[in-house]
PDB file of N, CA and C in Angstrom:
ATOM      1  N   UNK A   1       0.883 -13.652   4.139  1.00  0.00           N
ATOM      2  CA  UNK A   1      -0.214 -13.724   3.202  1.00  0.00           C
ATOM      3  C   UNK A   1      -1.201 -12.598   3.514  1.00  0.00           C
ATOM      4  N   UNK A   2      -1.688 -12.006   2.550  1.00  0.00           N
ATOM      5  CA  UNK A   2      -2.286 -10.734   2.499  1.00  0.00           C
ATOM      6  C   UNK A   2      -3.701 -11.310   2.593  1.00  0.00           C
ATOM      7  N   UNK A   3      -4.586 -11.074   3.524  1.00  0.00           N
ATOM      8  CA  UNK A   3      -6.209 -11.251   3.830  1.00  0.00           C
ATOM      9  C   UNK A   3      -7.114 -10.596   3.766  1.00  0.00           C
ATOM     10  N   UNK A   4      -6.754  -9.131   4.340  1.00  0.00           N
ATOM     11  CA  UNK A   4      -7.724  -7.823   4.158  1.00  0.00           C
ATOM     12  C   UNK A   4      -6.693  -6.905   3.883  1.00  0.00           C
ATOM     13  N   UNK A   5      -7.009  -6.075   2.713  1.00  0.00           N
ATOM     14  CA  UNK A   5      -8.188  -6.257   2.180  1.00  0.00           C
ATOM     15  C   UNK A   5      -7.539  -7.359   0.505  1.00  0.00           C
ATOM     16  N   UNK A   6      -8.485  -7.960   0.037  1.00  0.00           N
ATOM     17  CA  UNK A   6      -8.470  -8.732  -0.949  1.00  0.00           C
ATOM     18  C   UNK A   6      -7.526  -8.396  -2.026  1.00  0.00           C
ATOM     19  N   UNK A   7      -6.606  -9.377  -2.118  1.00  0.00           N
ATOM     20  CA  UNK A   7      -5.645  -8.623  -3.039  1.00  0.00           C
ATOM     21  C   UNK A   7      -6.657  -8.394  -4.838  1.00  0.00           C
ATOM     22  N   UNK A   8      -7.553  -9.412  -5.179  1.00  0.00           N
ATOM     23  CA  UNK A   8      -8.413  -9.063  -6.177  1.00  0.00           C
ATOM     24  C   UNK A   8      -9.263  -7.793  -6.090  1.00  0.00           C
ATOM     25  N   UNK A   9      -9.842  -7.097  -4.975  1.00  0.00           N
ATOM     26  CA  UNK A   9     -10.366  -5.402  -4.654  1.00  0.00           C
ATOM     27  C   UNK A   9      -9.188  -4.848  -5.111  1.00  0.00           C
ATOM     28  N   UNK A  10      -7.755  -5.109  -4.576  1.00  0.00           N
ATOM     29  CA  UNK A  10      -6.618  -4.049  -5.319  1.00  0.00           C
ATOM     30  C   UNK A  10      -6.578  -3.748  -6.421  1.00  0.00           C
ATOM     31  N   UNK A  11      -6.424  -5.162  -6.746  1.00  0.00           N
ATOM     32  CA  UNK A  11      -6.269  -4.859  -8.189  1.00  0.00           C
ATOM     33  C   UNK A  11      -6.834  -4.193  -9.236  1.00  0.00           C
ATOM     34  N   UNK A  12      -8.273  -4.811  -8.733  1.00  0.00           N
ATOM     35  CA  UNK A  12      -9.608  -3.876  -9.365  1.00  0.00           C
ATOM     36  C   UNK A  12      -9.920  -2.410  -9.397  1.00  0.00           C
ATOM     37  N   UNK A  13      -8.814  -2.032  -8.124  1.00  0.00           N
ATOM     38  CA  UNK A  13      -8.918  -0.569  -7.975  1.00  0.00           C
ATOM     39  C   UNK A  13      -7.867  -0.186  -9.081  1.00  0.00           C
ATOM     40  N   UNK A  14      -6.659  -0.870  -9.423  1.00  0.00           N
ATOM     41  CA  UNK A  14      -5.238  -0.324  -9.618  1.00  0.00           C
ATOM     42  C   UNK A  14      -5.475  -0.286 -11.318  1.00  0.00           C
ATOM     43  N   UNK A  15      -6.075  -1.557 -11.709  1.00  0.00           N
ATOM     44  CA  UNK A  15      -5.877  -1.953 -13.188  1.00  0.00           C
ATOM     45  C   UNK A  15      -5.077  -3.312 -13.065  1.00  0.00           C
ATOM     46  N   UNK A  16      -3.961  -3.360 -12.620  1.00  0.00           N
ATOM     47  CA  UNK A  16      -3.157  -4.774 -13.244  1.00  0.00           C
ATOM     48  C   UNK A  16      -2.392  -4.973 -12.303  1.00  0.00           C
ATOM     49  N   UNK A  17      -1.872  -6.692 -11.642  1.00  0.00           N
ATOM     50  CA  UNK A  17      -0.981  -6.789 -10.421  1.00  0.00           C
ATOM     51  C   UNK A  17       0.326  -6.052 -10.285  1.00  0.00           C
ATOM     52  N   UNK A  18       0.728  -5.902 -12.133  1.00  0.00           N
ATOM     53  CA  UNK A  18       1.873  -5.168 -12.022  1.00  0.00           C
ATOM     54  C   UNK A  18       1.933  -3.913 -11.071  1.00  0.00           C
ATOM     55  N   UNK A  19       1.504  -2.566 -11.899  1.00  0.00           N
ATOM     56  CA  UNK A  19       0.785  -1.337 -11.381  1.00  0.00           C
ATOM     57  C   UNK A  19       0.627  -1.192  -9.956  1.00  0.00           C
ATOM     58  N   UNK A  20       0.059  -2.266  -9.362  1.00  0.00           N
ATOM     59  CA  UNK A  20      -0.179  -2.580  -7.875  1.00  0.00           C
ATOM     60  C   UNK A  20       1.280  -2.973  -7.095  1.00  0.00           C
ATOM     61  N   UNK A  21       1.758  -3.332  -7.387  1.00  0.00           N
ATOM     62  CA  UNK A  21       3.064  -3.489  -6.853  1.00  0.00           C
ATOM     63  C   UNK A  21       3.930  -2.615  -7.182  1.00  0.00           C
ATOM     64  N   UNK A  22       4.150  -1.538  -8.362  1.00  0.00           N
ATOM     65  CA  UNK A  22       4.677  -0.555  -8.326  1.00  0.00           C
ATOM     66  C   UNK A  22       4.306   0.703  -7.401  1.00  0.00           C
ATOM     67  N   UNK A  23       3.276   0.640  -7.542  1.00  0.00           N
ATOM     68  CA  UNK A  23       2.447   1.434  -6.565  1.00  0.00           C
ATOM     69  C   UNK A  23       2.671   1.523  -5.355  1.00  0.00           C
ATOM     70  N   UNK A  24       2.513   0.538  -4.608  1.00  0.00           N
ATOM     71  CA  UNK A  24       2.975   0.217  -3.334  1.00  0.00           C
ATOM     72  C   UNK A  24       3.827   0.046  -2.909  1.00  0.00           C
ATOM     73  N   UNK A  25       5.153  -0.580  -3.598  1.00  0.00           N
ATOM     74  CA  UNK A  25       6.490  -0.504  -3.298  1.00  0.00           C
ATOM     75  C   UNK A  25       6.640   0.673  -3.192  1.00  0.00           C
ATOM     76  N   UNK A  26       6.504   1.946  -3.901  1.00  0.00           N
ATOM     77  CA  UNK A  26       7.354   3.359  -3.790  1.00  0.00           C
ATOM     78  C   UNK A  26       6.568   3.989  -2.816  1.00  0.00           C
ATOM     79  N   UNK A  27       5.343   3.402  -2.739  1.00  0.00           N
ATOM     80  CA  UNK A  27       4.653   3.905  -1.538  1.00  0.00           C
ATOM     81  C   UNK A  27       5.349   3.902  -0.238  1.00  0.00           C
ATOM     82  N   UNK A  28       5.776   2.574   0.006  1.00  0.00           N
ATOM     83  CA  UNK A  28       6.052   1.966   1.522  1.00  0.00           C
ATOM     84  C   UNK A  28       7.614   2.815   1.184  1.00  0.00           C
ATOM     85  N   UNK A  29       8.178   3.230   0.217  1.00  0.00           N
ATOM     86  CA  UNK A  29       9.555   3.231   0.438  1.00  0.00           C
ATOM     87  C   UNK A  29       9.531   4.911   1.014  1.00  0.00           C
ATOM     88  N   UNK A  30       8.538   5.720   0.414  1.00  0.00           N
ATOM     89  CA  UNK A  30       8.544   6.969   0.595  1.00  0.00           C
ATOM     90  C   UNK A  30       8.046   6.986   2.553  1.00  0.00           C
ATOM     91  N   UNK A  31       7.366   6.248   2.740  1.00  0.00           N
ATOM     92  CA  UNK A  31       6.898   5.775   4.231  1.00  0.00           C
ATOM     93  C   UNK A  31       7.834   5.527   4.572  1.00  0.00           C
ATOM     94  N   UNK A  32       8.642   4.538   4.665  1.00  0.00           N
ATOM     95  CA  UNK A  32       9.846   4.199   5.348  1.00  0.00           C
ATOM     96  C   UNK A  32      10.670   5.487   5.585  1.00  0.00           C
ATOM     97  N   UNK A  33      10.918   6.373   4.685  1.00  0.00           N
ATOM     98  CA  UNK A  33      11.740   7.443   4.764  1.00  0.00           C
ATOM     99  C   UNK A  33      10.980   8.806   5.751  1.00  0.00           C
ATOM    100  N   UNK A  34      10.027   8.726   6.109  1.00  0.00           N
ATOM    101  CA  UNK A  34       9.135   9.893   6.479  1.00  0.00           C
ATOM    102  C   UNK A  34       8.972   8.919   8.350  1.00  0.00           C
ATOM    103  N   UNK A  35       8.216   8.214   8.115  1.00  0.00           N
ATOM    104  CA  UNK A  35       7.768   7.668   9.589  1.00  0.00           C
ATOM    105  C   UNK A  35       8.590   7.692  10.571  1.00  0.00           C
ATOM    106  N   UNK A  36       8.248   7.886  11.234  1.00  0.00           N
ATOM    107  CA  UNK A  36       8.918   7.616  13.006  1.00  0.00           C
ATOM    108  C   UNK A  36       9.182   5.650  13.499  1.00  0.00           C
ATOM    109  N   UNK A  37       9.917   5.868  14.506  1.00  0.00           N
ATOM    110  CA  UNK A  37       9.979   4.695  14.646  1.00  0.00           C
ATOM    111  C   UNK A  37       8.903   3.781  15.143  1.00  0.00           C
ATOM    112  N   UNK A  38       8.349   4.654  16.270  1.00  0.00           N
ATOM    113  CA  UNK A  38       6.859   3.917  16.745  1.00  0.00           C
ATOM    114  C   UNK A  38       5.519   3.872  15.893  1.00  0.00           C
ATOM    115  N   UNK A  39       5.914   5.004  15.163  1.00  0.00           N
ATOM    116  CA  UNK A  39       4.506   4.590  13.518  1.00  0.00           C
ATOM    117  C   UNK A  39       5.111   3.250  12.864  1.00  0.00           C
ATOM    118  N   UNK A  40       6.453   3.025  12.409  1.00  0.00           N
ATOM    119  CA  UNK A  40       6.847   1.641  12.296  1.00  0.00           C
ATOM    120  C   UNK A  40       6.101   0.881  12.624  1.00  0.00           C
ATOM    121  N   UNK A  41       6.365   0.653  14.077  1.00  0.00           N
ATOM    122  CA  UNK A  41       6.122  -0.521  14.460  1.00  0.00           C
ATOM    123  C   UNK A  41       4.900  -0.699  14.890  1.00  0.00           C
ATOM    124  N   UNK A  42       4.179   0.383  15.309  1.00  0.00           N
ATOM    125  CA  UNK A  42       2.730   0.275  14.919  1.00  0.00           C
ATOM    126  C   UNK A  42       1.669  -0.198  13.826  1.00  0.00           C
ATOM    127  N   UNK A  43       2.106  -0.085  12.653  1.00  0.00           N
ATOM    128  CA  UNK A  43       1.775  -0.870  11.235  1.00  0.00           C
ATOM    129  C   UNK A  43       3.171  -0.510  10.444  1.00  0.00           C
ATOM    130  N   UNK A  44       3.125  -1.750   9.586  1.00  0.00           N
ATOM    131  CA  UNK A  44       4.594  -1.508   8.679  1.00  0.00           C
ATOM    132  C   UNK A  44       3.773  -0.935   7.638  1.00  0.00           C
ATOM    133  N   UNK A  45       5.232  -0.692   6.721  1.00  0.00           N
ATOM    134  CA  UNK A  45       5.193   0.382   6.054  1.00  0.00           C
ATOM    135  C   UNK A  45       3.704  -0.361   4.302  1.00  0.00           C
ATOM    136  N   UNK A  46       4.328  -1.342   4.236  1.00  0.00           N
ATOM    137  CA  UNK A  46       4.016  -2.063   3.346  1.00  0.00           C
ATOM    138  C   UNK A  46       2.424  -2.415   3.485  1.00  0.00           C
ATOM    139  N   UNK A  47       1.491  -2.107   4.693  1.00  0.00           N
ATOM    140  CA  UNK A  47       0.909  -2.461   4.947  1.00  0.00           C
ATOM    141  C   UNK A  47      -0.400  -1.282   5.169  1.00  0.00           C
ATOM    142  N   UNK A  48       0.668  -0.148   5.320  1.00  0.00           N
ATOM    143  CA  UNK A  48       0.231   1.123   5.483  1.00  0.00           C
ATOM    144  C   UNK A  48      -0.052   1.423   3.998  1.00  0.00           C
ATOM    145  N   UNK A  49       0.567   1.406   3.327  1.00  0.00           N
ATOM    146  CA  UNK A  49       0.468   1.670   1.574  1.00  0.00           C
ATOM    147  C   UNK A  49      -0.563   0.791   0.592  1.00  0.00           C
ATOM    148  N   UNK A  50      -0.892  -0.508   1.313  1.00  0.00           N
ATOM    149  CA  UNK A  50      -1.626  -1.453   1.150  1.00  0.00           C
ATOM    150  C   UNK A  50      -2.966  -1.015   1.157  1.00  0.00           C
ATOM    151  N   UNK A  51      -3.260  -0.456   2.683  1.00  0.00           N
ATOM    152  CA  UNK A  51      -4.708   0.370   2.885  1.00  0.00           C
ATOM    153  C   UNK A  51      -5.050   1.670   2.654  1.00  0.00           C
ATOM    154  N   UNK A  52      -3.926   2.710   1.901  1.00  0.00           N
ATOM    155  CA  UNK A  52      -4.153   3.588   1.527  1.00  0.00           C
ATOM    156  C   UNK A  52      -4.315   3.454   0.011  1.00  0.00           C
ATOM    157  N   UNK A  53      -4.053   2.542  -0.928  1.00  0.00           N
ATOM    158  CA  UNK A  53      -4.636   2.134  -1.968  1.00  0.00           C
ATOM    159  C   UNK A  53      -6.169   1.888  -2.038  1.00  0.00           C
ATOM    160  N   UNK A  54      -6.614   0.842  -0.951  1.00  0.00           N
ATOM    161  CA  UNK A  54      -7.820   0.128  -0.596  1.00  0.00           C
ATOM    162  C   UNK A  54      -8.333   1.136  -0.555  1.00  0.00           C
ATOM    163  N   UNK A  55      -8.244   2.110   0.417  1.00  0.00           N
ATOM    164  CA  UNK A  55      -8.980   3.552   0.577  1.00  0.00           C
ATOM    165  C   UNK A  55      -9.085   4.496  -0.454  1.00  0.00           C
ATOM    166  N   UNK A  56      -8.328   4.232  -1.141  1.00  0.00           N
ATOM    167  CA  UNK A  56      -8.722   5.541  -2.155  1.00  0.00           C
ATOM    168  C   UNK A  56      -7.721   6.630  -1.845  1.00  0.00           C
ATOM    169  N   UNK A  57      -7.171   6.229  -1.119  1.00  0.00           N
ATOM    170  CA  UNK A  57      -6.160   7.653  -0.652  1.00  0.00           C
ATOM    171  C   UNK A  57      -4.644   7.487  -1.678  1.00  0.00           C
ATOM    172  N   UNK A  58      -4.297   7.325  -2.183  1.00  0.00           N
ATOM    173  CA  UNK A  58      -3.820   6.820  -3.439  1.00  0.00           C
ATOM    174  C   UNK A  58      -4.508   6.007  -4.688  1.00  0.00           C
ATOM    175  N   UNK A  59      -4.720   6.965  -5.390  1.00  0.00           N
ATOM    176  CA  UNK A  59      -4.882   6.381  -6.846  1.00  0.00           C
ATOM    177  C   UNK A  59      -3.858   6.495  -7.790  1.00  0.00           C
ATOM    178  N   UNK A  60      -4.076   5.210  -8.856  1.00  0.00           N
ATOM    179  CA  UNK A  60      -3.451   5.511 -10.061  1.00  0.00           C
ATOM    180  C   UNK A  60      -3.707   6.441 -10.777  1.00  0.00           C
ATOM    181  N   UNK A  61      -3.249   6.496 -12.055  1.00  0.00           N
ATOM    182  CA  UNK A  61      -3.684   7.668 -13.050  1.00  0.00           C
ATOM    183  C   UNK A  61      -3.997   6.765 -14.460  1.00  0.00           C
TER     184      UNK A  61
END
């Protein structure tokens, strides 16, 4: 279960839950393919893409 940051702030950033989950899925998948193993397991991938939304470091269009 997702706690921080608020999955309602996501959304609000993204537009719509859909969008938000497209978003982030290809996020974490392009992560998965790039990261090292100890960035892994240091934060997953899904989680990493999660707070780079929150941040602003990915936007929609």
């Amino acid at each position: 279960m997702l706690l921080k940051p608020p999955i309602d702030a996501l959304v609000k950033k993204v537009g719509n839950p859909y969008k938000l989950a497209v978003i982030v899925s290809k996020r974490a998948k392009l992560l998965q393919q790039t990261l090292t193993e100890s960035e892994k397991e240091e934060c997953p991938e899904v989680t990493r893409a999660i707070n780079e939304v929150y941040t602003g470091k990915i936007v929609s269009e």
